[in-house]
ModelCIF file with pLDDT and N, C-alpha, C, O atoms, coordinates in Angstrom:
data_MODEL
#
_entry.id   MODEL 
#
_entity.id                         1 
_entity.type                       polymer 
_entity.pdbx_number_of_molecules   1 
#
_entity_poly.entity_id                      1 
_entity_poly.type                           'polypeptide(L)' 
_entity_poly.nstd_linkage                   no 
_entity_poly.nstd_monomer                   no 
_entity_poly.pdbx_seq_one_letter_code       
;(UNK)(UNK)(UNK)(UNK)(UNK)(UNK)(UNK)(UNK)(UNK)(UNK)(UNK)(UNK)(UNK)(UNK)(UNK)(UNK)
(UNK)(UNK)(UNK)(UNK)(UNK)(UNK)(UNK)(UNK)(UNK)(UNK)(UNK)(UNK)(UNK)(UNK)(UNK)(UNK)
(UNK)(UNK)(UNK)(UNK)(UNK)(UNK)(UNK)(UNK)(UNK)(UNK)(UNK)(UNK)(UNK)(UNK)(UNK)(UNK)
;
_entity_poly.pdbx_seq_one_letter_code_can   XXXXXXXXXXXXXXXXXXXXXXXXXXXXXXXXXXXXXXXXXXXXXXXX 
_entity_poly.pdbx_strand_id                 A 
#
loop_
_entity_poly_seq.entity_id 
_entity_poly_seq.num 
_entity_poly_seq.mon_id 
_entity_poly_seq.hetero 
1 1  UNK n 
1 2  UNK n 
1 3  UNK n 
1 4  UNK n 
1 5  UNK n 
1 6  UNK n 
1 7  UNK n 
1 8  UNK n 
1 9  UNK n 
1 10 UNK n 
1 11 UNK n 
1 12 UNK n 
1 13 UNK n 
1 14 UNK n 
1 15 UNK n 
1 16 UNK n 
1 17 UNK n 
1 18 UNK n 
1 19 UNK n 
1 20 UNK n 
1 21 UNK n 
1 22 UNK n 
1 23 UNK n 
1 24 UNK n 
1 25 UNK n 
1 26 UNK n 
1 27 UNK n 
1 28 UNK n 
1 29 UNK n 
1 30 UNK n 
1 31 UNK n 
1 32 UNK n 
1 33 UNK n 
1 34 UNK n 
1 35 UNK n 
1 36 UNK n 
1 37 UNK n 
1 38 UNK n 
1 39 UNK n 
1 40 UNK n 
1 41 UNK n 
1 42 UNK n 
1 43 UNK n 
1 44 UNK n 
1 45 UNK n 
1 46 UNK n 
1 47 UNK n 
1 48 UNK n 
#
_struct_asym.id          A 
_struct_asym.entity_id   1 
#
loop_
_ma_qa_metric.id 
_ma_qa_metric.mode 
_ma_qa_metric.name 
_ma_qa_metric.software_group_id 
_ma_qa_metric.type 
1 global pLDDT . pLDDT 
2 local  pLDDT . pLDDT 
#
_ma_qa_metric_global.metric_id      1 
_ma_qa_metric_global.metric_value   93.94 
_ma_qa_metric_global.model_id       1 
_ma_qa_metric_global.ordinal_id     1 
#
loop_
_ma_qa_metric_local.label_asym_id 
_ma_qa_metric_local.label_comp_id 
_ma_qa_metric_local.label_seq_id 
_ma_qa_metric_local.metric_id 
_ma_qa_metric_local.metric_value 
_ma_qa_metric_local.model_id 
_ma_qa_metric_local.ordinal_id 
A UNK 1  2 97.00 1 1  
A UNK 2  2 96.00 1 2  
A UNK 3  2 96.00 1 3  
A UNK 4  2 96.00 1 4  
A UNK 5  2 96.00 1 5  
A UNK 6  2 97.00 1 6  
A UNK 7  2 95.00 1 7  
A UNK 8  2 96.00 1 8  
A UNK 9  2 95.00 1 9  
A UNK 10 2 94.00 1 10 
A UNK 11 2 92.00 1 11 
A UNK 12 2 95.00 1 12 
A UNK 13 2 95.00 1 13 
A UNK 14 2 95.00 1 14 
A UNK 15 2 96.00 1 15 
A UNK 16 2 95.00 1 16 
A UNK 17 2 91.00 1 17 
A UNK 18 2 93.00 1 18 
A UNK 19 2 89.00 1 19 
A UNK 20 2 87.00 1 20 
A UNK 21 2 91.00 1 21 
A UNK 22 2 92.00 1 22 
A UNK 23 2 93.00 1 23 
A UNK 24 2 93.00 1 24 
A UNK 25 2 92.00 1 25 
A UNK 26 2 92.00 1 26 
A UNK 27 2 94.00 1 27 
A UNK 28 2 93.00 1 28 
A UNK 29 2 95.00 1 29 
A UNK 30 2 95.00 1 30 
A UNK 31 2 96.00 1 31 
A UNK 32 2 95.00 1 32 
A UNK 33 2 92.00 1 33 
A UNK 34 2 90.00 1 34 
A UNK 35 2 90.00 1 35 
A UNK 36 2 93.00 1 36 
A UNK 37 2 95.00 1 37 
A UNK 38 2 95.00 1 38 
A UNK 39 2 94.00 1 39 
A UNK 40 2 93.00 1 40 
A UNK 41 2 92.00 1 41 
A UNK 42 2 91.00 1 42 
A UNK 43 2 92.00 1 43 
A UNK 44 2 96.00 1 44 
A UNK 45 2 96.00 1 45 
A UNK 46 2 97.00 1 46 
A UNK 47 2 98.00 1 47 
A UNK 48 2 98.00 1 48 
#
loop_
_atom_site.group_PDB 
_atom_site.id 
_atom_site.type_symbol 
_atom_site.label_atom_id 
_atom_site.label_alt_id 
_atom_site.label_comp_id 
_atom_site.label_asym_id 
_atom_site.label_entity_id 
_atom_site.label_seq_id 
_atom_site.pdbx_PDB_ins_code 
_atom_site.Cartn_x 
_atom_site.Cartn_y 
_atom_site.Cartn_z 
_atom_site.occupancy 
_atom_site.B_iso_or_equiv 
_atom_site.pdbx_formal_charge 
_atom_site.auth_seq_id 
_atom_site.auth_comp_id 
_atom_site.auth_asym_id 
_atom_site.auth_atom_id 
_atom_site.pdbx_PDB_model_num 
ATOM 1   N N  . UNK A 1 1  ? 0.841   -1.202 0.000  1.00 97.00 ? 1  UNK A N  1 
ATOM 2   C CA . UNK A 1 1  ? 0.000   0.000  0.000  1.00 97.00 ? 1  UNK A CA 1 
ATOM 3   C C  . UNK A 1 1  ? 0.877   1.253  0.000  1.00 97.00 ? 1  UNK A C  1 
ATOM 4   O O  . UNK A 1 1  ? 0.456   2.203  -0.661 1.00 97.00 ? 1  UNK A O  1 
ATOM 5   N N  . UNK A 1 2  ? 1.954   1.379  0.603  1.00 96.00 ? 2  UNK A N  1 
ATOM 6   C CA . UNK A 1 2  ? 2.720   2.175  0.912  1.00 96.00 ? 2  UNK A CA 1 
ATOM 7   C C  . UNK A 1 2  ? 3.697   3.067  -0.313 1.00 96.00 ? 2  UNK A C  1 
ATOM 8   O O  . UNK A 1 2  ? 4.276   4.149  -0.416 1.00 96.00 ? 2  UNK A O  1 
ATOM 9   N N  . UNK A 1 3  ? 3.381   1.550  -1.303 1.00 96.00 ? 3  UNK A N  1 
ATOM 10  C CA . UNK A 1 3  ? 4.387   2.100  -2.471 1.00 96.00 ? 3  UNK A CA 1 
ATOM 11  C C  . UNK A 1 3  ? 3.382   2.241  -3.608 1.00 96.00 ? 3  UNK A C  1 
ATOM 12  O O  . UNK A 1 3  ? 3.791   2.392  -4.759 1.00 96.00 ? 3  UNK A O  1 
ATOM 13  N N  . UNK A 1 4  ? 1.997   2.195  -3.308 1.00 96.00 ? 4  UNK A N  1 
ATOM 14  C CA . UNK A 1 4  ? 1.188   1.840  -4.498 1.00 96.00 ? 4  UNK A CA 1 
ATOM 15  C C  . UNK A 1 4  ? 0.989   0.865  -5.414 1.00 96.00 ? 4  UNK A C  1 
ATOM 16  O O  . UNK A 1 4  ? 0.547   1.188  -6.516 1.00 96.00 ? 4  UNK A O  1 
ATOM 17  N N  . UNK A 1 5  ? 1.192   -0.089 -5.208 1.00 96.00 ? 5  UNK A N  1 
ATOM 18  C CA . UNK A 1 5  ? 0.978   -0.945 -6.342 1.00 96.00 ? 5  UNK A CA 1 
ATOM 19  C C  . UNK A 1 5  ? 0.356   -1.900 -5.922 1.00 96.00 ? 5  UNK A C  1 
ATOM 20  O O  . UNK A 1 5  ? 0.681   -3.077 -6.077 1.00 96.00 ? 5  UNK A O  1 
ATOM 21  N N  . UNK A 1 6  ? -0.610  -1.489 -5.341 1.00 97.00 ? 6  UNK A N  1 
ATOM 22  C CA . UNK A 1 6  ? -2.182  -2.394 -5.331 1.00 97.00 ? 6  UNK A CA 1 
ATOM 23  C C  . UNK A 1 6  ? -3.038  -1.635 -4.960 1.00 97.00 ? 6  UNK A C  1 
ATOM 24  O O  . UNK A 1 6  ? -2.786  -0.801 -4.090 1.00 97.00 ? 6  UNK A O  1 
ATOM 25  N N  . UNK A 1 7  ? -4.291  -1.740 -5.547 1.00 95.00 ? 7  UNK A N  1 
ATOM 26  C CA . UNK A 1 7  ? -5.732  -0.367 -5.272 1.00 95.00 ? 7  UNK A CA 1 
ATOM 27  C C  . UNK A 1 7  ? -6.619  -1.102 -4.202 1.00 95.00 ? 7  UNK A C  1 
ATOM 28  O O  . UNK A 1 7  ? -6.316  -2.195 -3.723 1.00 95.00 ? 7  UNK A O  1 
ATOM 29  N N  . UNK A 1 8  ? -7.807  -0.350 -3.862 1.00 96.00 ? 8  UNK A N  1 
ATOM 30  C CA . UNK A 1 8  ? -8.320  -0.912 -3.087 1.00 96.00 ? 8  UNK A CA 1 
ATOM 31  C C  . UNK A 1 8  ? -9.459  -2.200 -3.590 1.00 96.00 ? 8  UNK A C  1 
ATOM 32  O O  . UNK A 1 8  ? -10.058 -2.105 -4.661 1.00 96.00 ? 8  UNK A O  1 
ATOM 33  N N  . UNK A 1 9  ? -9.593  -3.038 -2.931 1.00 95.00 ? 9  UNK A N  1 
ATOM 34  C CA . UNK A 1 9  ? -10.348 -3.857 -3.325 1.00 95.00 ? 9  UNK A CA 1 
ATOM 35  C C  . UNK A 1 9  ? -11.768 -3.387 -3.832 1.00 95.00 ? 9  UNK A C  1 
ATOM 36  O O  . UNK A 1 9  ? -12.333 -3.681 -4.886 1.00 95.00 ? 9  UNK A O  1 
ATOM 37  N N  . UNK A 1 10 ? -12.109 -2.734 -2.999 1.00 94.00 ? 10 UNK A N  1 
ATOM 38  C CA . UNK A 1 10 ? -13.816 -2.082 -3.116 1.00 94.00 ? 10 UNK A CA 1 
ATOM 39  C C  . UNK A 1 10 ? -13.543 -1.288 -3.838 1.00 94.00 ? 10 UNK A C  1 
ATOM 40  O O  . UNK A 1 10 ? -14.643 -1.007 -4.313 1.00 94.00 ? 10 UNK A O  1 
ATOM 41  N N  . UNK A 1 11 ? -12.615 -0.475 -4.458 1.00 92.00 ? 11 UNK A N  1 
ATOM 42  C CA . UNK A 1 11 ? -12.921 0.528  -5.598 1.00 92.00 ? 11 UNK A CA 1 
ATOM 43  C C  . UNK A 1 11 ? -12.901 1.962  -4.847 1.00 92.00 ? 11 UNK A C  1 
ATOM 44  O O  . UNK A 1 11 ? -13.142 3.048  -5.374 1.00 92.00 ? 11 UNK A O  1 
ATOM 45  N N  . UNK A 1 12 ? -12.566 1.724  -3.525 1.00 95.00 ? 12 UNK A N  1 
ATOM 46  C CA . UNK A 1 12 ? -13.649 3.597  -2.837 1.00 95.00 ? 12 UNK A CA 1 
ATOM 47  C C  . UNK A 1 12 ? -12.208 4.318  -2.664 1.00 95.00 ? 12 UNK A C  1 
ATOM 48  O O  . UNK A 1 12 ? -11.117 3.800  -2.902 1.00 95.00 ? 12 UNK A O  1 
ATOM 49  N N  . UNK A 1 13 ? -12.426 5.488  -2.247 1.00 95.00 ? 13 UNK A N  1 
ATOM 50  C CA . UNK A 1 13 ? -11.661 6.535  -2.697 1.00 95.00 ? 13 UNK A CA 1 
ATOM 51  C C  . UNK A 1 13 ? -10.140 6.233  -2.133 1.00 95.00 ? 13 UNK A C  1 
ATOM 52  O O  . UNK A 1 13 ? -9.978  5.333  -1.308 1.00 95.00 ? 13 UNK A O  1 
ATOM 53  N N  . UNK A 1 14 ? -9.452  6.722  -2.431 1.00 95.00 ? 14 UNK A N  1 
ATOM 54  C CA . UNK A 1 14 ? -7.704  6.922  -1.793 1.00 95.00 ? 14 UNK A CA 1 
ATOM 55  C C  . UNK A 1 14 ? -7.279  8.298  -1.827 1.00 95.00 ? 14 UNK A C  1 
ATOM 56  O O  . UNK A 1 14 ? -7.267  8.986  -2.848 1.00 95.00 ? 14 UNK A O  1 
ATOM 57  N N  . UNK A 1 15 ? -6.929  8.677  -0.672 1.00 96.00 ? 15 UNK A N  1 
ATOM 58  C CA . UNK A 1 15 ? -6.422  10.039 -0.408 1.00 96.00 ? 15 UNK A CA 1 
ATOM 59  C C  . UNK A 1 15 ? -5.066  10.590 -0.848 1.00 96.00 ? 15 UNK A C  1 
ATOM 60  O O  . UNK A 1 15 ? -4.460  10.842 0.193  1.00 96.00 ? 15 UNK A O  1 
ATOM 61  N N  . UNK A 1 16 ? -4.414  10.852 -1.756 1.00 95.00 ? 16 UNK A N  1 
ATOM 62  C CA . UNK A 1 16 ? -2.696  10.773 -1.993 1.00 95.00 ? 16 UNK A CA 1 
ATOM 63  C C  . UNK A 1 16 ? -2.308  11.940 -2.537 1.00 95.00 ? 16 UNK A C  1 
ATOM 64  O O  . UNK A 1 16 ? -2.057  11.933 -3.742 1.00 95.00 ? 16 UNK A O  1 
ATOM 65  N N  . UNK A 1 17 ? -2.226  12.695 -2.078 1.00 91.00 ? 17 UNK A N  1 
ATOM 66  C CA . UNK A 1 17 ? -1.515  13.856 -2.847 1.00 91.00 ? 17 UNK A CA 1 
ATOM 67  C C  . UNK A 1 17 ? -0.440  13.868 -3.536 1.00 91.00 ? 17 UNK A C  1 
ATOM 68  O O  . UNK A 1 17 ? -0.330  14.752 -4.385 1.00 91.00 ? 17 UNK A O  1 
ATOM 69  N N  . UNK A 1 18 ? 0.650   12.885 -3.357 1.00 93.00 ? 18 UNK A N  1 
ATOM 70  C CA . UNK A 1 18 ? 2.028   12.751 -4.044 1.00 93.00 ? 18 UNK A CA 1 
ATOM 71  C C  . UNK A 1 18 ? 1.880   11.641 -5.003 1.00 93.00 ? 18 UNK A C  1 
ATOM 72  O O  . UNK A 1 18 ? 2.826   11.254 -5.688 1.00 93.00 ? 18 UNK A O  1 
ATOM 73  N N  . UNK A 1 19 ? 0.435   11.009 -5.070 1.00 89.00 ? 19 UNK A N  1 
ATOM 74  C CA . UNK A 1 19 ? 0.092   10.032 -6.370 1.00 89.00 ? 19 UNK A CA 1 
ATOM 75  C C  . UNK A 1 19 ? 1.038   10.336 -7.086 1.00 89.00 ? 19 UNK A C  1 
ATOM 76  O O  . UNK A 1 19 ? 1.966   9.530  -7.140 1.00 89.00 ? 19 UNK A O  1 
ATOM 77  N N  . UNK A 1 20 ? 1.137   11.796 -8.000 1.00 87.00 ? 20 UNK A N  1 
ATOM 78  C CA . UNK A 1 20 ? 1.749   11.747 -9.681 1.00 87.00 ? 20 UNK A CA 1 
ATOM 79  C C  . UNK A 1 20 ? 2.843   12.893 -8.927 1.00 87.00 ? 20 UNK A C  1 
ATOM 80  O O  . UNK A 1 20 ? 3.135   13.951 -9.483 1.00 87.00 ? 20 UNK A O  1 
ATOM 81  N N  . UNK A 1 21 ? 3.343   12.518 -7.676 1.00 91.00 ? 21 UNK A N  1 
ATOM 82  C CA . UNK A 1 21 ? 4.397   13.553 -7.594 1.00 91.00 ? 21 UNK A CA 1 
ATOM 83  C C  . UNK A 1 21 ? 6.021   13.353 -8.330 1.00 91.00 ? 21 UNK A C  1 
ATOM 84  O O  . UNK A 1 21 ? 6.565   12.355 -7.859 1.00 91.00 ? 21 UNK A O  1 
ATOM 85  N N  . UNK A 1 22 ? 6.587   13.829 -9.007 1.00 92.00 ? 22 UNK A N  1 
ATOM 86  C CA . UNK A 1 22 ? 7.874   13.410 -9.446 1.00 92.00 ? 22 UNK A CA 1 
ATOM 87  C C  . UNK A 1 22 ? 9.046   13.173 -8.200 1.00 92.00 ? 22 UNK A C  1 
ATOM 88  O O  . UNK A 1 22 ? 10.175  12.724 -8.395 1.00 92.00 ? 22 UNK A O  1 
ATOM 89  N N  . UNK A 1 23 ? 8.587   13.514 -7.124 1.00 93.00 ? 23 UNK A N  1 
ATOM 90  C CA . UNK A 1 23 ? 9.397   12.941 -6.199 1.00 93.00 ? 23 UNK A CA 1 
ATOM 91  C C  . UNK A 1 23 ? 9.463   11.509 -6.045 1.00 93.00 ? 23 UNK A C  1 
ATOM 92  O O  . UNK A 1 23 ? 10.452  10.845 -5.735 1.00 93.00 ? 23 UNK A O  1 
ATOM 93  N N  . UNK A 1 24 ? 8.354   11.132 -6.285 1.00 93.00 ? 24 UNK A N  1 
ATOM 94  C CA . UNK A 1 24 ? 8.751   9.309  -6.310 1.00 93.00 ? 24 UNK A CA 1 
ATOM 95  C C  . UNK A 1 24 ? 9.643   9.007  -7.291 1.00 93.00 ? 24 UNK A C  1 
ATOM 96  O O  . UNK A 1 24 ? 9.750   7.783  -7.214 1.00 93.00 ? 24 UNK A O  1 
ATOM 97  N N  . UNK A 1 25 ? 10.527  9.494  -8.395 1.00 92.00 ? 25 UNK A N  1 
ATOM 98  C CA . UNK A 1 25 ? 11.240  9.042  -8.765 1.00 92.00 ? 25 UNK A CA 1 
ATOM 99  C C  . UNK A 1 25 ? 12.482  8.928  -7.981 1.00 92.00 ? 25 UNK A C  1 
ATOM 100 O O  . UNK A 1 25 ? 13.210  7.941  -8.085 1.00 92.00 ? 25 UNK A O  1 
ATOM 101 N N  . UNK A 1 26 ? 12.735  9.906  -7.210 1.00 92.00 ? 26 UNK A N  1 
ATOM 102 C CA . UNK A 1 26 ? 13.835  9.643  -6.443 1.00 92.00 ? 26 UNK A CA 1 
ATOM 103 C C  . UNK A 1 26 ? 13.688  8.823  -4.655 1.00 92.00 ? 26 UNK A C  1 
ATOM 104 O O  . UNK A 1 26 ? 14.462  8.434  -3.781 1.00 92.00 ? 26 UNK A O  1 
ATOM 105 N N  . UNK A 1 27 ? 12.362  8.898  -4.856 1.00 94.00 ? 27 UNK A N  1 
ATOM 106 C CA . UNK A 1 27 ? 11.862  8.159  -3.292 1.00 94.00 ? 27 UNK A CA 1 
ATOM 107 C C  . UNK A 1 27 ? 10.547  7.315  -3.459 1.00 94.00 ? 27 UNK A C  1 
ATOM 108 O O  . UNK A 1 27 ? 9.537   7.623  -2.827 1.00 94.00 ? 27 UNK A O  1 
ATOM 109 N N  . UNK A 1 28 ? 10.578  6.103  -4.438 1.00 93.00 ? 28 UNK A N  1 
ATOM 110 C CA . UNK A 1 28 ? 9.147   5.624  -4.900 1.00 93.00 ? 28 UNK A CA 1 
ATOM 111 C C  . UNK A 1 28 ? 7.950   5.389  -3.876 1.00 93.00 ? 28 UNK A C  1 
ATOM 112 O O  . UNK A 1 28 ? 6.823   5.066  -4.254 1.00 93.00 ? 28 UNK A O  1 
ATOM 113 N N  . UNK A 1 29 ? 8.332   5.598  -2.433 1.00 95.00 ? 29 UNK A N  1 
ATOM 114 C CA . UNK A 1 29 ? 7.128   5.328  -1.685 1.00 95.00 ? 29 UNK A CA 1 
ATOM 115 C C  . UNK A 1 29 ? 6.916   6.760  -1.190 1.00 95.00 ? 29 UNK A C  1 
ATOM 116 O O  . UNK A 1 29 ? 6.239   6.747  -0.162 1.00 95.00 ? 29 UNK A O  1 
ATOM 117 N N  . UNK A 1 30 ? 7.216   7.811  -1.520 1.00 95.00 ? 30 UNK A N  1 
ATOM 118 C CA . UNK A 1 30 ? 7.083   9.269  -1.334 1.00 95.00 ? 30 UNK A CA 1 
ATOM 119 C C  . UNK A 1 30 ? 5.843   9.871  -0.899 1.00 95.00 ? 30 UNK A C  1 
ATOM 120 O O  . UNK A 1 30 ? 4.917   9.750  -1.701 1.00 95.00 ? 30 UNK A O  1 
ATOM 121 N N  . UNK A 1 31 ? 5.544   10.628 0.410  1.00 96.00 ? 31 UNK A N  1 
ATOM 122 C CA . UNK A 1 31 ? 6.413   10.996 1.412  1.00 96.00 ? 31 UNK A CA 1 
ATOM 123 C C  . UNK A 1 31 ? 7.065   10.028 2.577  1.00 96.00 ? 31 UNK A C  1 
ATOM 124 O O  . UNK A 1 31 ? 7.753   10.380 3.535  1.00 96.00 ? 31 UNK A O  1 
ATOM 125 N N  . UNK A 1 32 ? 6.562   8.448  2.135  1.00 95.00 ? 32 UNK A N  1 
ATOM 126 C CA . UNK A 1 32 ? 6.926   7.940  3.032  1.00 95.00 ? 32 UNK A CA 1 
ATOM 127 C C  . UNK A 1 32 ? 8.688   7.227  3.071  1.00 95.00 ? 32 UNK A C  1 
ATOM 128 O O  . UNK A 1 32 ? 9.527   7.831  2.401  1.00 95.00 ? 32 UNK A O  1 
ATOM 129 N N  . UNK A 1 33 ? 8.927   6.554  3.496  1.00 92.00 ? 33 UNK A N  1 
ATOM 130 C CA . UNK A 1 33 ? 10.435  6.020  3.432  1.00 92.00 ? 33 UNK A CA 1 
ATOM 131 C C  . UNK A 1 33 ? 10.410  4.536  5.115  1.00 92.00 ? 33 UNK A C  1 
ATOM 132 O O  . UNK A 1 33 ? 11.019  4.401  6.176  1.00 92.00 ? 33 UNK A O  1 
ATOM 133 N N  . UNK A 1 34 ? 9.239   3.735  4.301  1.00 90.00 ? 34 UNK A N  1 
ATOM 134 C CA . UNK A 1 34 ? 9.258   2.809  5.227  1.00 90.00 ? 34 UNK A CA 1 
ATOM 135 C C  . UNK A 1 34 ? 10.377  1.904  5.278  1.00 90.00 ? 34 UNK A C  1 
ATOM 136 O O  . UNK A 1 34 ? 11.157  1.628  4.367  1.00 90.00 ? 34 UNK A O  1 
ATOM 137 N N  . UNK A 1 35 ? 10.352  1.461  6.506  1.00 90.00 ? 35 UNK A N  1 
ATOM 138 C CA . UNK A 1 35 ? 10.932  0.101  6.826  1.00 90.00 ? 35 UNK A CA 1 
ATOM 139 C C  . UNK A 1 35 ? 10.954  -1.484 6.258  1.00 90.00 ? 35 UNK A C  1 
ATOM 140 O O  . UNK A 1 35 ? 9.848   -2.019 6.187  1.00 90.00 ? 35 UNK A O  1 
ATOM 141 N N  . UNK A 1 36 ? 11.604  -1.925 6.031  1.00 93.00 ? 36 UNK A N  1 
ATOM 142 C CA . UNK A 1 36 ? 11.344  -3.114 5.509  1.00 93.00 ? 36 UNK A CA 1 
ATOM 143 C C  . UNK A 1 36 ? 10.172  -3.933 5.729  1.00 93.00 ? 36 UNK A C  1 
ATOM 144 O O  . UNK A 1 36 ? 9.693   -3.298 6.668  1.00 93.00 ? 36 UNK A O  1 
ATOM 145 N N  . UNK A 1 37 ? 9.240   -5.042 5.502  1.00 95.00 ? 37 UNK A N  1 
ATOM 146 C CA . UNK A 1 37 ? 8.214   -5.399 6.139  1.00 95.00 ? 37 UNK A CA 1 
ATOM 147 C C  . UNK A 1 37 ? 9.014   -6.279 7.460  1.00 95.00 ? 37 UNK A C  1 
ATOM 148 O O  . UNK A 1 37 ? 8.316   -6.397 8.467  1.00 95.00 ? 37 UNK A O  1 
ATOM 149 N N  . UNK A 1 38 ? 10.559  -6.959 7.524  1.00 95.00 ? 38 UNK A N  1 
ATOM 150 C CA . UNK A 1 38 ? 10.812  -7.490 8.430  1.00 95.00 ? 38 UNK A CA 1 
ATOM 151 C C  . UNK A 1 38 ? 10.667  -6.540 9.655  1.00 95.00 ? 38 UNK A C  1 
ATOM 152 O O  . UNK A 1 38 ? 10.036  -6.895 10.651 1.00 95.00 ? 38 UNK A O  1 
ATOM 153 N N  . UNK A 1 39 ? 11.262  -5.332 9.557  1.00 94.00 ? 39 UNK A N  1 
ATOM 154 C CA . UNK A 1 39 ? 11.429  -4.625 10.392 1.00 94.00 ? 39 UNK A CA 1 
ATOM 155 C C  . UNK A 1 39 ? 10.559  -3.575 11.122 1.00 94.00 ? 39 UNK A C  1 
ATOM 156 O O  . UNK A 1 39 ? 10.858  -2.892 12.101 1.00 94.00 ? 39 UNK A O  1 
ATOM 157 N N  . UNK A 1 40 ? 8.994   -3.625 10.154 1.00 93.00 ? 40 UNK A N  1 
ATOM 158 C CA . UNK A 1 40 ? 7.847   -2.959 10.165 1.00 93.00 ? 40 UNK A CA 1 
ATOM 159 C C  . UNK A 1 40 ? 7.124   -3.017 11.496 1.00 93.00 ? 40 UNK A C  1 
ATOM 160 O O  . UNK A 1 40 ? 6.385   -2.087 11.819 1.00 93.00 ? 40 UNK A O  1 
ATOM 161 N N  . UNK A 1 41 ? 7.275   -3.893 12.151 1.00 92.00 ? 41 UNK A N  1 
ATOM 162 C CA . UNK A 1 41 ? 6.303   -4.009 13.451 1.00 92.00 ? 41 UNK A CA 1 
ATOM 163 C C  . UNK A 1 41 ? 6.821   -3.802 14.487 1.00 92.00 ? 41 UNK A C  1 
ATOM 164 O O  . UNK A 1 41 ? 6.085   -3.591 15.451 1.00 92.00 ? 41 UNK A O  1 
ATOM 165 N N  . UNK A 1 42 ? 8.222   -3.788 14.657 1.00 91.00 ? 42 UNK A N  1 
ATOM 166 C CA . UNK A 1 42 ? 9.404   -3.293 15.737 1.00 91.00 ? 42 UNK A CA 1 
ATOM 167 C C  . UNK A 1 42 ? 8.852   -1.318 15.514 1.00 91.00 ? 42 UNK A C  1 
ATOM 168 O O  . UNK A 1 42 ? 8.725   -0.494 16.420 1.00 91.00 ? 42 UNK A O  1 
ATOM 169 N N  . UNK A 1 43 ? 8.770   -1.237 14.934 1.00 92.00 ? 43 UNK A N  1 
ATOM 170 C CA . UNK A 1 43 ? 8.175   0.523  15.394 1.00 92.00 ? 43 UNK A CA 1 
ATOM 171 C C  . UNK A 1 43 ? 6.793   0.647  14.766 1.00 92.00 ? 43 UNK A C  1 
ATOM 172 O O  . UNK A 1 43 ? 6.599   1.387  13.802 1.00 92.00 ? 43 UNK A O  1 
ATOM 173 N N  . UNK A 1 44 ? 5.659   -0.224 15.429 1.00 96.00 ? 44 UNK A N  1 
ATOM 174 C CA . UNK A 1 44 ? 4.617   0.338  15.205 1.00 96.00 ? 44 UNK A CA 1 
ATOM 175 C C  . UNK A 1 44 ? 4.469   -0.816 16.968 1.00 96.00 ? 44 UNK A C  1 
ATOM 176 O O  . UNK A 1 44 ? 5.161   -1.769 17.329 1.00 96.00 ? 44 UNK A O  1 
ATOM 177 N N  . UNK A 1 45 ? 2.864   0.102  17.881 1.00 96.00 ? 45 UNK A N  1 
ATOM 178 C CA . UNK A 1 45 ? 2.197   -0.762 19.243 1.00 96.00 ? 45 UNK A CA 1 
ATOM 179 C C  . UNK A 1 45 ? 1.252   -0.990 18.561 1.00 96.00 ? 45 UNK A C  1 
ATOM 180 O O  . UNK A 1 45 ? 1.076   -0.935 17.344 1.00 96.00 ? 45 UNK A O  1 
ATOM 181 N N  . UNK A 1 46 ? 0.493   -1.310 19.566 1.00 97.00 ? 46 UNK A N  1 
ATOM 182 C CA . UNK A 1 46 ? -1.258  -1.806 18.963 1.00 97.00 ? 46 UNK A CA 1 
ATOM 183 C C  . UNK A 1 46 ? -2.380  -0.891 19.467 1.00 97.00 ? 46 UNK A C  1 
ATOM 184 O O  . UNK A 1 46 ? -1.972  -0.141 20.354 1.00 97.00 ? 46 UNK A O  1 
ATOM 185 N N  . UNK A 1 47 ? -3.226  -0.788 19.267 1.00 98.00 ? 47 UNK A N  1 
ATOM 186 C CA . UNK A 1 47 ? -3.966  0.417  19.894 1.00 98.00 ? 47 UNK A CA 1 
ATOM 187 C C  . UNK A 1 47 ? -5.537  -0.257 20.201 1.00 98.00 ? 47 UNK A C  1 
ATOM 188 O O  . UNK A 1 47 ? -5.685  -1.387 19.736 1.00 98.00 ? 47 UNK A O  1 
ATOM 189 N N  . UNK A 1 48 ? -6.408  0.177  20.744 1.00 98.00 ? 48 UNK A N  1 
ATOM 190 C CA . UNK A 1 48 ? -7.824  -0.228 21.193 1.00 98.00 ? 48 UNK A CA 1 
ATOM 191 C C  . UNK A 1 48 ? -8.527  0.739  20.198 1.00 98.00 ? 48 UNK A C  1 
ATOM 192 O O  . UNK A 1 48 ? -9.756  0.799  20.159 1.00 98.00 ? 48 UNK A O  1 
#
């Protein structure tokens, strides 16, 4: 999800402002700059 390259199943809206930004050429998941998926859950808790 992070890098785009899968839509939503249901079709309903997606919020992205940097969709067609040319910064993803130099940062393809732009504004983000995640973590590996190994390393993805070491900095995220769980919440109620």
């Amino acid at each position: 999800v992070l890098h785009r390259t899968v839509t939503d199943p249901r079709g309903w809206v997606r919020l992205d402002w940097d969709r067609a930004n040319p910064a993803r050429r130099t940062v393809p998941a732009y504004p983000f700059d995640p973590p590996d998926p190994a390393e993805l859950p070491a900095r995220l808790y769980p919440l109620e």
